[in-house]
N, C-alpha and C. Protein backbone atom coordinates (compact mmCIF):
# COMPACT_ATOMS: atom_id res chain seq x y z
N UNK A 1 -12.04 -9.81 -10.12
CA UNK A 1 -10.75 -9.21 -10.41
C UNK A 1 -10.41 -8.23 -9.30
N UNK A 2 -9.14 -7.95 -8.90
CA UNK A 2 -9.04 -6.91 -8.07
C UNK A 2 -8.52 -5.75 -8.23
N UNK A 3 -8.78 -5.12 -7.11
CA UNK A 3 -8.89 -3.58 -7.59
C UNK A 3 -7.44 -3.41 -8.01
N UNK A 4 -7.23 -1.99 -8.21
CA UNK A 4 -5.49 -1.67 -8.87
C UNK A 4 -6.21 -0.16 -7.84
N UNK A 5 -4.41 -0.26 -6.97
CA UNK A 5 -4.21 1.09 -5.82
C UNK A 5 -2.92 1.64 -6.38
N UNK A 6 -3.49 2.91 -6.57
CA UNK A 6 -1.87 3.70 -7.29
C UNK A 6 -1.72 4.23 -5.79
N UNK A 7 -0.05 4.98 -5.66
CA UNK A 7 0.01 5.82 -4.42
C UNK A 7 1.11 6.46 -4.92
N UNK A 8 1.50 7.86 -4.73
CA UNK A 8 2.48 8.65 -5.28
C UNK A 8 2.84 9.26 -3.56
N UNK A 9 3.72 8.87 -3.16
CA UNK A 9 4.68 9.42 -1.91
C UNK A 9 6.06 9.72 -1.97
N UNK A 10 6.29 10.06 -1.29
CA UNK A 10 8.35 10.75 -0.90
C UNK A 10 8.29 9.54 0.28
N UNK A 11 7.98 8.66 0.75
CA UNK A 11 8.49 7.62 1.68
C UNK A 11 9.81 7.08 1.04
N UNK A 12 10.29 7.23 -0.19
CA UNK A 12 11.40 6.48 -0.57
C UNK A 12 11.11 4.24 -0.41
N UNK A 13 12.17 3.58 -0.84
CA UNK A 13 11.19 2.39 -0.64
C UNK A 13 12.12 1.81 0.23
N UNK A 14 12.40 2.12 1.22
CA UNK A 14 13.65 1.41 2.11
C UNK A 14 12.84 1.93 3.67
N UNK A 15 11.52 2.78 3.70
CA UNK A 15 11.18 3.36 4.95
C UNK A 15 10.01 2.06 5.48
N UNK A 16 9.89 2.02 6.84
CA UNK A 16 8.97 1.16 7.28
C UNK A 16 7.46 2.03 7.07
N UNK A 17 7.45 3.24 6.85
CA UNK A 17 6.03 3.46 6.15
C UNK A 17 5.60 2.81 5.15
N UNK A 18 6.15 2.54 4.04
CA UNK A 18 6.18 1.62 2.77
C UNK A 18 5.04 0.67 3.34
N UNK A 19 5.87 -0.25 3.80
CA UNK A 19 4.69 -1.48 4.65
C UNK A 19 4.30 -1.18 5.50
N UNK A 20 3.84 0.14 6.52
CA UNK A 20 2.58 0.13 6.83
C UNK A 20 1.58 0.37 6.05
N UNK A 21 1.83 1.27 4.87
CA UNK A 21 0.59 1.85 3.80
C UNK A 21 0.48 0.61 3.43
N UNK A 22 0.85 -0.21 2.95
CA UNK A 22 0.48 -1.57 2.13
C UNK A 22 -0.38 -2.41 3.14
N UNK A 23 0.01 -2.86 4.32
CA UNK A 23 -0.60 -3.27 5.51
C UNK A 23 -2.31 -2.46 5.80
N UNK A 24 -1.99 -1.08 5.72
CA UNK A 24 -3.59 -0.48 5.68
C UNK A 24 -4.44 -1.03 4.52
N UNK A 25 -3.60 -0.99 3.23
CA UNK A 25 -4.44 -1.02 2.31
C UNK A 25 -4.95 -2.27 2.18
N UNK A 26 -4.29 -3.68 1.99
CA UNK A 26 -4.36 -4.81 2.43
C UNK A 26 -5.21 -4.95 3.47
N UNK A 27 -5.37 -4.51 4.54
CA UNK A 27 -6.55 -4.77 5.25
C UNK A 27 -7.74 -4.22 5.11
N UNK A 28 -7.96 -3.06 4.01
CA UNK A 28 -9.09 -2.64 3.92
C UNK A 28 -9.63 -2.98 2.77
N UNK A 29 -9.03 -3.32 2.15
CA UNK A 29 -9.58 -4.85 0.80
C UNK A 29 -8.36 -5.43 0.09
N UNK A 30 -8.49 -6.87 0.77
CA UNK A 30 -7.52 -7.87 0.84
C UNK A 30 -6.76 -8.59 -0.38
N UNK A 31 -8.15 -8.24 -1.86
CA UNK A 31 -8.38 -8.90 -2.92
C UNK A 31 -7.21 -7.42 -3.91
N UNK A 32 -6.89 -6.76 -3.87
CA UNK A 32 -6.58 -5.89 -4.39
C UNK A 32 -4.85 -5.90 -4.53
């Protein structure tokens, strides 16, 4: 089963940080 990643930020969801944090997290376990 995979993991569950909470994240509480002010990036708003329209910023290209959004998908870099997802991109980090995704690469540091893929299954999640």
């Amino acid at each position: 089963m995979g993991a569950i990643i909470t994240l509480t930020t002010d990036f708003g969801l329209t910023d290209a940080y959004v998908v870099a944090m997802k991109g980090v997290m995704l690469g540091i376990n893929p299954e999640a």
